[in-house]
C-alpha atoms as a PDB file:
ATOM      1  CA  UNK A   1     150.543 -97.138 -12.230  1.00  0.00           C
ATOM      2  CA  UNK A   2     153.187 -99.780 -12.699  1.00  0.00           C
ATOM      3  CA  UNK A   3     152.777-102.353 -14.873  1.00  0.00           C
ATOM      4  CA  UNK A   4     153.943-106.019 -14.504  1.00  0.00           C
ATOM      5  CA  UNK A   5     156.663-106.756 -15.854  1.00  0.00           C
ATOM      6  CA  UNK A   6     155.270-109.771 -17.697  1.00  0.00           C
ATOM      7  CA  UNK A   7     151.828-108.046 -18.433  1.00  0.00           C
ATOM      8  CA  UNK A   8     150.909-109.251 -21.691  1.00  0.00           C
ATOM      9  CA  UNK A   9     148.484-105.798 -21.799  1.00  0.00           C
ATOM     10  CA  UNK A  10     147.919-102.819 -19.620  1.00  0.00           C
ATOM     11  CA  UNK A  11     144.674-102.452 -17.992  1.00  0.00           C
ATOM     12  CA  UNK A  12     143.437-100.262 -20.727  1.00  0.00           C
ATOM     13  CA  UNK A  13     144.280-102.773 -23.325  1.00  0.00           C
ATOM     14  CA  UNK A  14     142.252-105.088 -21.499  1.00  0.00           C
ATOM     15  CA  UNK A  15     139.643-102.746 -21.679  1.00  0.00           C
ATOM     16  CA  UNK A  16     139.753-102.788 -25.611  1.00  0.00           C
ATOM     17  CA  UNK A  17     139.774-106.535 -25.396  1.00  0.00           C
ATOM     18  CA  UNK A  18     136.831-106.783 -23.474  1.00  0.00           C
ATOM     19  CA  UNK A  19     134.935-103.957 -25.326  1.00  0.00           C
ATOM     20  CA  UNK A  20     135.250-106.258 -28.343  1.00  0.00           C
ATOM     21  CA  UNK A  21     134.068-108.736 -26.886  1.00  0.00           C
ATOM     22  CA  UNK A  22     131.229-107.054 -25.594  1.00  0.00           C
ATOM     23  CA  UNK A  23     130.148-106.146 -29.511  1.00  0.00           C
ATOM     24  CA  UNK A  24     130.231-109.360 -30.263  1.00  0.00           C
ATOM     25  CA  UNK A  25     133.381-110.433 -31.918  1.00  0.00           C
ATOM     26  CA  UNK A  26     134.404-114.249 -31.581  1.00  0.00           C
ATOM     27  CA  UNK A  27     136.998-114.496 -28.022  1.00  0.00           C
ATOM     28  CA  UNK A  28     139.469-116.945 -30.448  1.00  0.00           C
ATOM     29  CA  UNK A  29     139.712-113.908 -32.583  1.00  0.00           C
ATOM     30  CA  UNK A  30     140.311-111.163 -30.653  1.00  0.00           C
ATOM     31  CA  UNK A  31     142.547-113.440 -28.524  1.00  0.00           C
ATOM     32  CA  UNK A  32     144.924-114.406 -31.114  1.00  0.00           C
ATOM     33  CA  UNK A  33     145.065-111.092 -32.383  1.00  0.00           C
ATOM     34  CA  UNK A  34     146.444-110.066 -28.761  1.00  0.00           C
ATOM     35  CA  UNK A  35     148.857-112.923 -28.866  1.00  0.00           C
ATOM     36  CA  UNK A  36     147.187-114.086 -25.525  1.00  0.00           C
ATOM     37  CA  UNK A  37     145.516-117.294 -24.948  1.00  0.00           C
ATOM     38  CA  UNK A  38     141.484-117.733 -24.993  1.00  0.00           C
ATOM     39  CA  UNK A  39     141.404-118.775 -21.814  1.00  0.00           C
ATOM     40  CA  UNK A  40     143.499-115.559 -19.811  1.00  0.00           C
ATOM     41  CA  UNK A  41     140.981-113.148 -22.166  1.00  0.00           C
ATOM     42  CA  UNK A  42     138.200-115.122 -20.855  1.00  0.00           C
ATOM     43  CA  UNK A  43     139.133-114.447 -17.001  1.00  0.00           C
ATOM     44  CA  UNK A  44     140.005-111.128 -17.886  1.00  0.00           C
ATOM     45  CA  UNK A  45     136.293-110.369 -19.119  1.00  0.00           C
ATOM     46  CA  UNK A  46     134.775-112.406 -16.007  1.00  0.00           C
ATOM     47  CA  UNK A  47     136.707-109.847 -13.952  1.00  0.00           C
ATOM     48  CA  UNK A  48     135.927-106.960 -15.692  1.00  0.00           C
ATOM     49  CA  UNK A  49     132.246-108.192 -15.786  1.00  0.00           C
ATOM     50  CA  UNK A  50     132.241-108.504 -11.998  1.00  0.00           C
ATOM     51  CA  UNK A  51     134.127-105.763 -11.022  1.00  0.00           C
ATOM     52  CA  UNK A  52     134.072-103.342 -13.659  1.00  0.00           C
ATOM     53  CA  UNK A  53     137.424-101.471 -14.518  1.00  0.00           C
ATOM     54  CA  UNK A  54     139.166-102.142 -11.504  1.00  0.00           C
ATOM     55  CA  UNK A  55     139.019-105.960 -11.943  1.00  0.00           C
ATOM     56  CA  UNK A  56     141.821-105.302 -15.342  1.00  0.00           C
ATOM     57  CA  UNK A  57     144.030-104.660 -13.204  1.00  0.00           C
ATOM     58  CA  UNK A  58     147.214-107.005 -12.361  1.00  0.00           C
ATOM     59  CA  UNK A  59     146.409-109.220  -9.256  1.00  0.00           C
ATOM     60  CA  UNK A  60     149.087-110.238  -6.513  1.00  0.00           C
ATOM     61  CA  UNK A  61     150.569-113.938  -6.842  1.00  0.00           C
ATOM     62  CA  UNK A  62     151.092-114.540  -3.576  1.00  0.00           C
ATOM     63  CA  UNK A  63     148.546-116.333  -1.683  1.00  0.00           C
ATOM     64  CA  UNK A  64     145.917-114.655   1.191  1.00  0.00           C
ATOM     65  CA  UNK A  65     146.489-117.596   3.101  1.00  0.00           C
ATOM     66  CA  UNK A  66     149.592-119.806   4.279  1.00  0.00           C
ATOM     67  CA  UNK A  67     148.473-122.468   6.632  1.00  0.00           C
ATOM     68  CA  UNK A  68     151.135-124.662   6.362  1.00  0.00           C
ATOM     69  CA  UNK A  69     153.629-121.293   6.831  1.00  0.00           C
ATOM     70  CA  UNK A  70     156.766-122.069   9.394  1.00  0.00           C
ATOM     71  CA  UNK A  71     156.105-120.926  12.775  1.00  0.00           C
ATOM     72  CA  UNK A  72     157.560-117.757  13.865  1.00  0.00           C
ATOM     73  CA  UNK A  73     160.051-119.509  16.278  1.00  0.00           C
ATOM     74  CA  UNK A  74     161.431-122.135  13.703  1.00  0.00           C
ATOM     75  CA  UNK A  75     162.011-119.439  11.456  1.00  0.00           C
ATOM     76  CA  UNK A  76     163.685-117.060  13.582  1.00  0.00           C
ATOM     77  CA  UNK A  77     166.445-120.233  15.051  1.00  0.00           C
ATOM     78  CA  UNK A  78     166.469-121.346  10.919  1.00  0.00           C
ATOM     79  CA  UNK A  79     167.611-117.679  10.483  1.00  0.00           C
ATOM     80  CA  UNK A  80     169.868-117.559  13.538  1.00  0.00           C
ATOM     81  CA  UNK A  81     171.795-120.934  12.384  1.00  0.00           C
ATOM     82  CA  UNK A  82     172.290-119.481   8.967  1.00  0.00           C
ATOM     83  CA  UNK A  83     173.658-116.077  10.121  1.00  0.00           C
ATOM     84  CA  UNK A  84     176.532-118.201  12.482  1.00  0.00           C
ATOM     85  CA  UNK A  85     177.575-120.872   9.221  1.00  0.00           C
ATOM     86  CA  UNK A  86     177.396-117.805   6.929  1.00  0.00           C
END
């Protein structure tokens, strides 16, 4: 597995995170330890929570939707202009 480059923990650190959480240790505490904020541990344990192991993993940034996206057709004469002033 490849790990993001600006993954604060793998997956399996997560784990331990949310483990410790799980036997009761304060989030503030265990989240400072990690150097990560209360609120990313806190998302990290809904998803693990929800979706068990799988949900530690890293997510995609880029959006599963795009309405206002550029039509096919602009973009293609957008990319035809640039190619000829190139």
């Amino acid at each position: 597995m490849t790990v993001h480059a600006n993954a604060s923990l793998t997956p399996e650190g997560r784990l331990r995170l949310c483990l410790r959480l799980d036997a009761g240790r304060p989030i503030a505490h265990i989240a400072a330890e990690a150097g990560i904020s209360r609120r990313c541990l806190a998302k990290w344990y809904a998803r693990w929570r929800t979706h068990g192991e799988d949900g530690l993993l890293d997510h995609s940034s880029r959006p599963s939707a795009s309405p206002k996206r550029t039509s096919e057709g602009i973009a293609d004469l957008v990319e035809a202009l640039w190619r000829q002033t190139k």
